[in-house]
Structures are given as structure tokens and as C-alpha cells.
Protein backbone atom coordinates (compact mmCIF):
# COMPACT_ATOMS: atom_id res chain seq x y z
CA UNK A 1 0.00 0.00 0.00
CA UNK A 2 2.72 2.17 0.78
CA UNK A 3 4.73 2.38 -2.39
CA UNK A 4 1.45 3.07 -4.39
CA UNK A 5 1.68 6.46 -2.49
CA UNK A 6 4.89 7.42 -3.77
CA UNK A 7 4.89 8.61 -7.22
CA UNK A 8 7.40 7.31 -9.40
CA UNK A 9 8.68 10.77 -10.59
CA UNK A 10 10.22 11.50 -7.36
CA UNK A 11 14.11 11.68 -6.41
CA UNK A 12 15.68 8.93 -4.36
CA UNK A 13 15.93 11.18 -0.89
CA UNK A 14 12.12 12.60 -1.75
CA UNK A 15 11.03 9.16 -1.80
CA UNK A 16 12.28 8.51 1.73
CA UNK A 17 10.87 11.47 2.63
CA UNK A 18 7.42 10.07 1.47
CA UNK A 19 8.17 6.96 3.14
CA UNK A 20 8.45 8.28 6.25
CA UNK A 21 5.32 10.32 6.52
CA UNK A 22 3.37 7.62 5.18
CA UNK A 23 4.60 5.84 8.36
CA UNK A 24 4.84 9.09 10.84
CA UNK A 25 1.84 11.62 9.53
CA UNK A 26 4.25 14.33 10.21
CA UNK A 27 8.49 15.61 9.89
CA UNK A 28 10.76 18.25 11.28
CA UNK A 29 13.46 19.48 8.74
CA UNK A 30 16.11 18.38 11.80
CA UNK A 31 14.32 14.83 11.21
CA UNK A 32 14.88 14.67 7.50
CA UNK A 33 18.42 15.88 8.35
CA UNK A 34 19.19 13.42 10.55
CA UNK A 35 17.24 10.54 7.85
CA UNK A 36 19.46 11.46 5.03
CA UNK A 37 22.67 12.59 6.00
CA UNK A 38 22.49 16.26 4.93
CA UNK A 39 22.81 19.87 6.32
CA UNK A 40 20.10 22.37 7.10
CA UNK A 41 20.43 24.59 3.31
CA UNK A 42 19.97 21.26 2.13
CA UNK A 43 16.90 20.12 3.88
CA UNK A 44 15.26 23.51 3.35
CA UNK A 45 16.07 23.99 -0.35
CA UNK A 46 14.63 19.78 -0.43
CA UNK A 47 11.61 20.66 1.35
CA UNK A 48 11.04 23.75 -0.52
CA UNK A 49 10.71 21.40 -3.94
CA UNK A 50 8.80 19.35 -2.73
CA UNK A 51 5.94 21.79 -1.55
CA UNK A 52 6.27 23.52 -4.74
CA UNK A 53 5.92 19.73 -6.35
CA UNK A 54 2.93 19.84 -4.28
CA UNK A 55 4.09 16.74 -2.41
CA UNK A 56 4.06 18.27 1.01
CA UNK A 57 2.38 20.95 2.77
CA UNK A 58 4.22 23.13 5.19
CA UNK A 59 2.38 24.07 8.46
CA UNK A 60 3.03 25.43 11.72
CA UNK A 61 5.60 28.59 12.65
CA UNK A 62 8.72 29.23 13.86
CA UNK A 63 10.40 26.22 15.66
CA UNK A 64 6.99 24.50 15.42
CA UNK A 65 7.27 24.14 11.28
CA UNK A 66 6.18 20.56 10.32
CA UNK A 67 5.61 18.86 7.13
CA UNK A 68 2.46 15.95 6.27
CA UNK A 69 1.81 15.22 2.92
CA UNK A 70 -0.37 16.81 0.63
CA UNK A 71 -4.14 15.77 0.38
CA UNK A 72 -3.28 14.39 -3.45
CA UNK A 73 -0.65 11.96 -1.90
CA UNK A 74 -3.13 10.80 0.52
CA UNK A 75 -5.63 9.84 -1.41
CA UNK A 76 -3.42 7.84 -4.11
């Protein structure tokens, strides 16, 4: 079920991205640099994409910024 989910256009580290918040609803940037490895410009210019890929929705403020996938993921 999960897989079907991810599209198949996606990069290998947006993909784990997916994965995860399939399995966790929700992801700090400091989680998805600490799931792949990479440094902060990184994770933001990463997470930027994928919002504008409308794979992710940014929500929250501040310290309290979060990511969950978009509504069109979730109902793949």
C-alpha cells in the first residue's frame, strides 16, 4: 500500500521522505536531516521542492514548522 503512495517521478531522498510520513503523519526538517545525511540549506532547499511539487504541505511557525503530505498523496 505504501509504495502506491509514492509517485514514481520522485528523487531517491524525496522518496524517503514520502516513506516516512506515510509511516509518521508528520516531519521536522532536523528529522529529515538526521534521515538522510544532509545539512540544514539542504533540507530547506529539499523541502522547498517538494511543496512547490505539491508533495508536502508546510504548516506550523517558527520552531513549530512541520511537514504531512499533501491531500493528493493521501488519497493515491
Amino acid at each position: 500500500m505504501e509504495n502506491r503512495l509514492i509517485p514514481s517521478d520522485v528523487t531517491e531522498q524525496e522518496g524517503k521522505i514520502l516513506k516516512y510520513l506515510v509511516n509518521n503523519k508528520t516531519i521536522k526538517s532536523k528529522t529529515v536531516e538526521e534521515l538522510l545525511g544532509i545539512k540544514e540549506s539542504r533540507t530547506r532547499e529539499l523541502l522547498k521542492k517538494m511543496a512547490e511539487k505539491n508533495l508536502i504541505v508546510k504548516f506550523g511557525s517558527g520552531r513549530s514548522i512541520n511537514y504531512k503530505l499533501t491531500k493528493v498523496i493521501t488519497d493515491a
